[in-house]
PDB file of N, CA and C in Angstrom:
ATOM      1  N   UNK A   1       0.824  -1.179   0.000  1.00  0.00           N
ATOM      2  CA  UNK A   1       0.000   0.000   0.000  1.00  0.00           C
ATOM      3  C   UNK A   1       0.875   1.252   0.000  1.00  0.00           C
ATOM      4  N   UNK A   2       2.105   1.321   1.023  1.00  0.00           N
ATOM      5  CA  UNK A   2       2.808   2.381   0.793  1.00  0.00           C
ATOM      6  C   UNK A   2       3.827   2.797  -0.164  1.00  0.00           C
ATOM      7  N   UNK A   3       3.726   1.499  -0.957  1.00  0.00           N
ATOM      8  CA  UNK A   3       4.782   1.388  -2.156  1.00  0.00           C
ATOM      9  C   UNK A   3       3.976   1.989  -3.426  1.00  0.00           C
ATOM     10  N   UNK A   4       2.614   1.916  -3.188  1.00  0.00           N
ATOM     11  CA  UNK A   4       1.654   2.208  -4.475  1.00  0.00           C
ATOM     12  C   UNK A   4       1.793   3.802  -4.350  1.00  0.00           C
ATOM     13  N   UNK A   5       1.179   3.943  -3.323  1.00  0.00           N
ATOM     14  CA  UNK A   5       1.247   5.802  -2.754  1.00  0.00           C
ATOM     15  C   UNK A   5       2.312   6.254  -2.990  1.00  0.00           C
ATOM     16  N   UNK A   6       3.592   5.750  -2.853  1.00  0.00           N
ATOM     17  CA  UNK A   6       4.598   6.350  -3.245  1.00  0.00           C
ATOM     18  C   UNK A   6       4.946   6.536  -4.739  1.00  0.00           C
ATOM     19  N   UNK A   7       5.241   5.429  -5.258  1.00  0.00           N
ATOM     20  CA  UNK A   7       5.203   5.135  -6.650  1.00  0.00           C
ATOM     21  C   UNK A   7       4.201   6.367  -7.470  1.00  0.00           C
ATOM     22  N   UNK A   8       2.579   6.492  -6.743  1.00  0.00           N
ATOM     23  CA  UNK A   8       2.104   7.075  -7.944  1.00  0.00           C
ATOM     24  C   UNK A   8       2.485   8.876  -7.392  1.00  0.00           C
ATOM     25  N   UNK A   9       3.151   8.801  -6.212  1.00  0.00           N
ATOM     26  CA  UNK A   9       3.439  10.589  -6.104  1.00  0.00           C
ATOM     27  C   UNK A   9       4.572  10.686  -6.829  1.00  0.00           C
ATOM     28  N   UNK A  10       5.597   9.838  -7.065  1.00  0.00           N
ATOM     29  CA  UNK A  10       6.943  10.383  -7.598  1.00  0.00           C
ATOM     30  C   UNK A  10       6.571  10.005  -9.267  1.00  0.00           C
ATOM     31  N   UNK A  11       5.607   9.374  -9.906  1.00  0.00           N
ATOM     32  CA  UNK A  11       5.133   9.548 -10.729  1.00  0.00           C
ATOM     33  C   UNK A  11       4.856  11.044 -11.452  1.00  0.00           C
ATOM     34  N   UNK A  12       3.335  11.525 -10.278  1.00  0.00           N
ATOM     35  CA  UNK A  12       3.239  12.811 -10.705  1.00  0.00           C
ATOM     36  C   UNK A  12       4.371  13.780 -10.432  1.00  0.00           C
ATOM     37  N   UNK A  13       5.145  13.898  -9.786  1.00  0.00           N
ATOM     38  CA  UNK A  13       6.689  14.589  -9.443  1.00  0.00           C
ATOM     39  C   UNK A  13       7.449  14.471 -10.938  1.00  0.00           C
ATOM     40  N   UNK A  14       7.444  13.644 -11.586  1.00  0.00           N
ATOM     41  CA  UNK A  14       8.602  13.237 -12.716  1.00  0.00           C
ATOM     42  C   UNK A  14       7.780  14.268 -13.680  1.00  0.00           C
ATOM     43  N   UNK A  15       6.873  14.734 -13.554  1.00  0.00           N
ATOM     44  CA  UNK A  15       5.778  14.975 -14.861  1.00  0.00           C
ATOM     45  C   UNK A  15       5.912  16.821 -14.504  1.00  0.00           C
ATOM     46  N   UNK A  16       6.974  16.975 -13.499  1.00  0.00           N
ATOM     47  CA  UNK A  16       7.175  18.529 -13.145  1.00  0.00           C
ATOM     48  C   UNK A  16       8.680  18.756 -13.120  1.00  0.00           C
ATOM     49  N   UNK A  17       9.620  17.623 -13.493  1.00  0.00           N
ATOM     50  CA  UNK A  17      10.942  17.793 -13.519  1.00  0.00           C
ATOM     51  C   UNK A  17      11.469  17.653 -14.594  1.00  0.00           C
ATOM     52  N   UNK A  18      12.608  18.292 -14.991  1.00  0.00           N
ATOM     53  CA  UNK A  18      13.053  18.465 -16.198  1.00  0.00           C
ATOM     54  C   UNK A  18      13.834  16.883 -16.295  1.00  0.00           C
ATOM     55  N   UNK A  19      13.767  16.255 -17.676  1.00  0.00           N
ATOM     56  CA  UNK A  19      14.020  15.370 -17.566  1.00  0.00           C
ATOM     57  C   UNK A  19      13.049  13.669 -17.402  1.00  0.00           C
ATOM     58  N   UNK A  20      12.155  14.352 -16.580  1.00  0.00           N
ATOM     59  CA  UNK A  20      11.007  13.180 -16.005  1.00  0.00           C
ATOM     60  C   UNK A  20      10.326  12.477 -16.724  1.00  0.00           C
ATOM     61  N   UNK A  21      10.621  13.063 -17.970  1.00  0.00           N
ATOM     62  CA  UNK A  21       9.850  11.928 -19.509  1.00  0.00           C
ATOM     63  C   UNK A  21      10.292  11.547 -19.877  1.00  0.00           C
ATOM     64  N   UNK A  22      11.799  11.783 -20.067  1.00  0.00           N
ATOM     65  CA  UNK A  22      13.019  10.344 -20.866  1.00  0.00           C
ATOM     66  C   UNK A  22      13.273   9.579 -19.468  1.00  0.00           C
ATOM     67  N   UNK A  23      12.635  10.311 -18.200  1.00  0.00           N
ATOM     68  CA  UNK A  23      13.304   8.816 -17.029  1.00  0.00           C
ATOM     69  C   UNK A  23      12.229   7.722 -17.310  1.00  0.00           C
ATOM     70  N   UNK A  24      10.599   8.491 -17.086  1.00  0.00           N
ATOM     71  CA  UNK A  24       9.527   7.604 -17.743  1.00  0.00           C
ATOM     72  C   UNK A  24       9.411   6.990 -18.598  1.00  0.00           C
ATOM     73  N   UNK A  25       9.856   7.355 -19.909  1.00  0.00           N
ATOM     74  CA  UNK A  25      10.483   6.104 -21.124  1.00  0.00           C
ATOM     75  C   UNK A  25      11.298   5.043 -20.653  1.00  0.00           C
ATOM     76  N   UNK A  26      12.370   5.200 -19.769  1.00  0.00           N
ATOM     77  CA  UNK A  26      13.277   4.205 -19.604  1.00  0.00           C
ATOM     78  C   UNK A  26      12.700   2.991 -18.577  1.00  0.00           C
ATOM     79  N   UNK A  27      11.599   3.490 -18.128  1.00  0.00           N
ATOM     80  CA  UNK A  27      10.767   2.341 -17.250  1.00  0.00           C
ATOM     81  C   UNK A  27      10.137   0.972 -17.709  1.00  0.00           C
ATOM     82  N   UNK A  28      10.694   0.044 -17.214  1.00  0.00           N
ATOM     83  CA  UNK A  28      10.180  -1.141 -18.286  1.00  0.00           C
ATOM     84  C   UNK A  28       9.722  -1.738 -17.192  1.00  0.00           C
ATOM     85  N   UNK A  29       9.491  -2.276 -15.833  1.00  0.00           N
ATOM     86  CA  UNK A  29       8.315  -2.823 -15.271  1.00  0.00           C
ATOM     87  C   UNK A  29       8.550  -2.004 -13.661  1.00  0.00           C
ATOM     88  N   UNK A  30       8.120  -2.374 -12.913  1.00  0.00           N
ATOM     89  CA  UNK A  30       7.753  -2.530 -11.778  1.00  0.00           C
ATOM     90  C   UNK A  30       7.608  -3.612 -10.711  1.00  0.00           C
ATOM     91  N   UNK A  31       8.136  -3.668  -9.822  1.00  0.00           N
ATOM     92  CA  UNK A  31       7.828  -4.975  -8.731  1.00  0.00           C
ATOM     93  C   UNK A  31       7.452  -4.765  -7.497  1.00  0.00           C
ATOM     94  N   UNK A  32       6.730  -4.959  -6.963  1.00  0.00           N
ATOM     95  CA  UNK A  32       5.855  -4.973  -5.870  1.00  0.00           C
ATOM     96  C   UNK A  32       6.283  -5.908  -4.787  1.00  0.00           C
ATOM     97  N   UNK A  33       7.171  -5.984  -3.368  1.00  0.00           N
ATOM     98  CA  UNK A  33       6.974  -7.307  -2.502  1.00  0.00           C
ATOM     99  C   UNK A  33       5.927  -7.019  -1.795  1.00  0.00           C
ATOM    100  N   UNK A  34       4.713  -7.537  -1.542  1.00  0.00           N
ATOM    101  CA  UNK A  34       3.742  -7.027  -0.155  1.00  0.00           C
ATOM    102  C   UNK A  34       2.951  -8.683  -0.201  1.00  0.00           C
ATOM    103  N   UNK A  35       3.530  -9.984  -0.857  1.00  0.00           N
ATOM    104  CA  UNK A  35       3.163 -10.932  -0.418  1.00  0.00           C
ATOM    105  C   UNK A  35       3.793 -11.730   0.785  1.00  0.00           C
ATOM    106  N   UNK A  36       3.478 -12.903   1.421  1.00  0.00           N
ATOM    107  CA  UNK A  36       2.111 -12.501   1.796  1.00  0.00           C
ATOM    108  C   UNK A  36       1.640 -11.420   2.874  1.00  0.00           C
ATOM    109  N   UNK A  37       0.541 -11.119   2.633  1.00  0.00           N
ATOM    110  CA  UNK A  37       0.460  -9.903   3.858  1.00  0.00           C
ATOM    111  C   UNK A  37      -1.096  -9.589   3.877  1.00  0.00           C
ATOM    112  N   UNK A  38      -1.613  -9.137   5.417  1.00  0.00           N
ATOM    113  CA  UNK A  38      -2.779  -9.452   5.612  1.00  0.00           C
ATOM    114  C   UNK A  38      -3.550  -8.091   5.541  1.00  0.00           C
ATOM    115  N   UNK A  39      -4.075  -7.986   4.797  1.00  0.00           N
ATOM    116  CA  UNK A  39      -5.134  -6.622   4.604  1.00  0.00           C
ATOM    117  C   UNK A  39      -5.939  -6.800   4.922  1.00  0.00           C
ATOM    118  N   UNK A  40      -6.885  -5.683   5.195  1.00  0.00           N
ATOM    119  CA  UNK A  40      -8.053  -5.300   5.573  1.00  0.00           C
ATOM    120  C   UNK A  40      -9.099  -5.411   4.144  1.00  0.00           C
ATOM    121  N   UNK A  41     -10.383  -4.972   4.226  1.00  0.00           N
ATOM    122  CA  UNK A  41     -10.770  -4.778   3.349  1.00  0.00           C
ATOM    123  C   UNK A  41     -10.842  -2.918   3.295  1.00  0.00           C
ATOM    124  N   UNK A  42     -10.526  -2.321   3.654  1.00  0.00           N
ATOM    125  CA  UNK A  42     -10.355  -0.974   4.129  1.00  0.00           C
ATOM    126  C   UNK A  42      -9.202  -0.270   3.470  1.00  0.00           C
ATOM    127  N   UNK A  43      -8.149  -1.164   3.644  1.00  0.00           N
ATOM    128  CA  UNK A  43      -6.992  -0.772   3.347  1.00  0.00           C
ATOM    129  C   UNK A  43      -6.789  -1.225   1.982  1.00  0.00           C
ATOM    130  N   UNK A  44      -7.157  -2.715   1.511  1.00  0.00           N
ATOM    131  CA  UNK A  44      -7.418  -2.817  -0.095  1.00  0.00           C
ATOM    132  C   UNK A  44      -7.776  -1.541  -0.636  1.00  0.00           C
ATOM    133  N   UNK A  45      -9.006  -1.249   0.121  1.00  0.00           N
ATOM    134  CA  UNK A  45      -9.937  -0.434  -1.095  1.00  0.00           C
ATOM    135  C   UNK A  45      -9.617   1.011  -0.373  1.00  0.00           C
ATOM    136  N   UNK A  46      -8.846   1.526  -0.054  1.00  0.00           N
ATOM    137  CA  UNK A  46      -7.967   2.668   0.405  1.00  0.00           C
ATOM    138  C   UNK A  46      -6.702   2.705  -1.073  1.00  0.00           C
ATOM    139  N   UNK A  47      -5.938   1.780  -0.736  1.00  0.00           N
ATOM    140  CA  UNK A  47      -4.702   1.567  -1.483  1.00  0.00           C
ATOM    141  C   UNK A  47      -4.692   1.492  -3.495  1.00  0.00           C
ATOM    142  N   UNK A  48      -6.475   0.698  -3.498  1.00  0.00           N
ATOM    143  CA  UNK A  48      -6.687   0.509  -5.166  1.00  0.00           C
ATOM    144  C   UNK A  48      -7.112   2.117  -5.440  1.00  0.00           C
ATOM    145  N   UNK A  49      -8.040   2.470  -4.215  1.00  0.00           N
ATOM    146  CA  UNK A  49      -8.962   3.905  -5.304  1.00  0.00           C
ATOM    147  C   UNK A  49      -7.508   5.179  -5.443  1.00  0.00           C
ATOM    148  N   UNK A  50      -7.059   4.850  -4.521  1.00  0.00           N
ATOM    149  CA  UNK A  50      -5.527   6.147  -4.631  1.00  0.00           C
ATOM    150  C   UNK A  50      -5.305   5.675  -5.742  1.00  0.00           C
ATOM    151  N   UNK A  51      -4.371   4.827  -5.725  1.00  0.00           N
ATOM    152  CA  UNK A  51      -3.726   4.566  -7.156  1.00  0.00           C
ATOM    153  C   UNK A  51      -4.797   4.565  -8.672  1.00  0.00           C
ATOM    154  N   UNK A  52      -5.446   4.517  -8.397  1.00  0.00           N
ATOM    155  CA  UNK A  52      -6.922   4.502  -9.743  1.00  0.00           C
ATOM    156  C   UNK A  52      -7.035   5.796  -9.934  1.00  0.00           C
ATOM    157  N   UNK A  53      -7.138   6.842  -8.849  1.00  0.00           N
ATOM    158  CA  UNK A  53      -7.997   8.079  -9.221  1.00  0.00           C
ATOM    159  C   UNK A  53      -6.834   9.119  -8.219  1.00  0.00           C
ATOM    160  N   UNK A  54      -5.777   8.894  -8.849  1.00  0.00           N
ATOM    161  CA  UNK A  54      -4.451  10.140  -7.863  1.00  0.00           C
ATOM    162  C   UNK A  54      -5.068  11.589  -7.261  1.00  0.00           C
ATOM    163  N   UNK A  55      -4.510  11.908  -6.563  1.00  0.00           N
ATOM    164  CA  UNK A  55      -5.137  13.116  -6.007  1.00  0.00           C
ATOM    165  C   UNK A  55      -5.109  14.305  -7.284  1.00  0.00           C
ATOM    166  N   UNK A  56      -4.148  14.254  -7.759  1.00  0.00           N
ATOM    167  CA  UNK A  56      -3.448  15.010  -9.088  1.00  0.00           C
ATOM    168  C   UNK A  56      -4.429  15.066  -9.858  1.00  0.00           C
ATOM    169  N   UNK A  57      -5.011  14.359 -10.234  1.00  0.00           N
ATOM    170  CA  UNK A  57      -6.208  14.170 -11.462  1.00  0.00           C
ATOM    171  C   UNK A  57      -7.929  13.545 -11.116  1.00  0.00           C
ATOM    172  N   UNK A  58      -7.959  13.781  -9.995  1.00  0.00           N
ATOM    173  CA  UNK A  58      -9.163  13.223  -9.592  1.00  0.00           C
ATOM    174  C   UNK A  58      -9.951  13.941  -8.543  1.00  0.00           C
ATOM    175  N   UNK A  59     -10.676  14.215  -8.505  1.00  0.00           N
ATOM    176  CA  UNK A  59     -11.795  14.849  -7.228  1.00  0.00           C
ATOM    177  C   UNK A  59     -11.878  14.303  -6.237  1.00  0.00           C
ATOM    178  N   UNK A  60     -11.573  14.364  -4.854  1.00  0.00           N
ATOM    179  CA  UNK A  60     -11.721  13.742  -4.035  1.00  0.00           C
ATOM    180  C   UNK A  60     -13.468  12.665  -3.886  1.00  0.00           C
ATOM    181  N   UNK A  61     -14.430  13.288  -4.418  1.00  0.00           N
ATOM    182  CA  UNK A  61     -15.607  12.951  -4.295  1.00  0.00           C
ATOM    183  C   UNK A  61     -15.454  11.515  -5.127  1.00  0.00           C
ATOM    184  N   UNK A  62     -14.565  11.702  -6.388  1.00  0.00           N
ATOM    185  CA  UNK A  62     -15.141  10.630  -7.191  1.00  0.00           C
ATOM    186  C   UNK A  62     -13.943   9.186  -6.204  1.00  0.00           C
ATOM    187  N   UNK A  63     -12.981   9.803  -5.705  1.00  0.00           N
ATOM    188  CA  UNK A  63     -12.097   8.642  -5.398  1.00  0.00           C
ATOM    189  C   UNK A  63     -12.701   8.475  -4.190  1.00  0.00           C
ATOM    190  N   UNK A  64     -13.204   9.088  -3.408  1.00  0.00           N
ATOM    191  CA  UNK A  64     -14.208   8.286  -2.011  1.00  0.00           C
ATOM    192  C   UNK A  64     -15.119   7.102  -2.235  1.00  0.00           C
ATOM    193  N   UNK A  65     -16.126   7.977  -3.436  1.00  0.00           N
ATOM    194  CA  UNK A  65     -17.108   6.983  -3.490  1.00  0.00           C
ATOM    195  C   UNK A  65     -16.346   5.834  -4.391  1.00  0.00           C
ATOM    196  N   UNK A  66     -15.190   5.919  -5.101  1.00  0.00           N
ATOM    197  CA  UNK A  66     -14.841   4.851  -5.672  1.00  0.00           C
ATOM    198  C   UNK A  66     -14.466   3.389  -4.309  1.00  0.00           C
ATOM    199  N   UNK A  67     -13.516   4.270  -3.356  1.00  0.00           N
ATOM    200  CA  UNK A  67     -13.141   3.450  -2.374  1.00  0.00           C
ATOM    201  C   UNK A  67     -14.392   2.824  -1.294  1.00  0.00           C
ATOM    202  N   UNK A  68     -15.715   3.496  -1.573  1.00  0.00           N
ATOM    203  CA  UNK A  68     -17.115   2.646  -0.627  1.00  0.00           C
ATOM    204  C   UNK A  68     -17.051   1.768  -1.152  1.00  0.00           C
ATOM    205  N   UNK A  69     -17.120   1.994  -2.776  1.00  0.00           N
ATOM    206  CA  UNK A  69     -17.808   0.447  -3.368  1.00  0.00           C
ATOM    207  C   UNK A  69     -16.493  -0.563  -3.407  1.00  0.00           C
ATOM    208  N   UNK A  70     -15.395  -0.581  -3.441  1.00  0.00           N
ATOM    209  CA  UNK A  70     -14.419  -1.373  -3.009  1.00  0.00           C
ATOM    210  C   UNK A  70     -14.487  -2.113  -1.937  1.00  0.00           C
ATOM    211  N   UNK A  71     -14.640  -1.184  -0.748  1.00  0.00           N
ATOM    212  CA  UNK A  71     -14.790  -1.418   0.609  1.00  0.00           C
ATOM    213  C   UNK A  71     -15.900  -2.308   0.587  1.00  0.00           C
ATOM    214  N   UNK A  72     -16.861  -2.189  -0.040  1.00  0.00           N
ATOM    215  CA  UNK A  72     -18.496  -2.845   0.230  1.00  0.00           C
ATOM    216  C   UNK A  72     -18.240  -4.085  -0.592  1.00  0.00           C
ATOM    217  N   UNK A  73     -17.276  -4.356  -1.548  1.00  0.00           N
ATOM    218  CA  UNK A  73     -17.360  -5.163  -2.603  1.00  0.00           C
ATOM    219  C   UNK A  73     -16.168  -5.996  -1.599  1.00  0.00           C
ATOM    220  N   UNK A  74     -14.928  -5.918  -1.219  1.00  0.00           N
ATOM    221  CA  UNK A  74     -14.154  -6.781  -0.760  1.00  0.00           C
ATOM    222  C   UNK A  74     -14.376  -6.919   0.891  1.00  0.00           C
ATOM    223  N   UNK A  75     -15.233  -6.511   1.425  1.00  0.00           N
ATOM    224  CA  UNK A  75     -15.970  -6.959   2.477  1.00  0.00           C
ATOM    225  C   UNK A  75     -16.621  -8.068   2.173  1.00  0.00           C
ATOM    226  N   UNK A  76     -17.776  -7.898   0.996  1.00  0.00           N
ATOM    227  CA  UNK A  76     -18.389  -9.096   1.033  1.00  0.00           C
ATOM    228  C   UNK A  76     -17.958 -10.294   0.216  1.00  0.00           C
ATOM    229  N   UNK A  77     -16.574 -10.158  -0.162  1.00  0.00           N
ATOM    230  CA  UNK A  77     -15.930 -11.244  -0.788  1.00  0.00           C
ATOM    231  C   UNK A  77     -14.867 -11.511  -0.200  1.00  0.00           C
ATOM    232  N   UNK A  78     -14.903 -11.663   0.755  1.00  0.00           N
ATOM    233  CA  UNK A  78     -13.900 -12.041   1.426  1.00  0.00           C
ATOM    234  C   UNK A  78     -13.043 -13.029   1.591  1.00  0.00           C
TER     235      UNK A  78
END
């Protein structure tokens, strides 16, 4: 979760630095360790709607209600 949050702020950061689009070209994947590890359903759907709807480009309204129905959806699939 704190690797996503981070990842997508130094994202929008690269997109204000000189330079930050030939570093973004040179990006060929990404790796994630956060297996195994025990989430919430709270913190899932905290961690997906950030990264889906960045503060940078998104309304807080639409990334809340994105993170209820997450929350409501991996609650009941648990």
């Amino acid at each position: 979760m704190n690797g996503c949050s981070t990842f997508t702020a130094l994202w929008d950061l690269l997109d204000k630095r000189t330079g930050g689009d030939e570093f973004k070209q040179r990006v060929e994947g990404l790796l994630f360790d956060s297996s195994p590890a025990f989430t919430t359903p709270a913190q899932s759907a905290h961690a997906l709607s950030f990264a889906s709807l960045p503060p940078a480009r998104c309304h807080a309204v639409f990334r809340e209600s994105y993170r209820a129905l997450l929350y409501a959806y991996f609650s009941i699939h648990k």
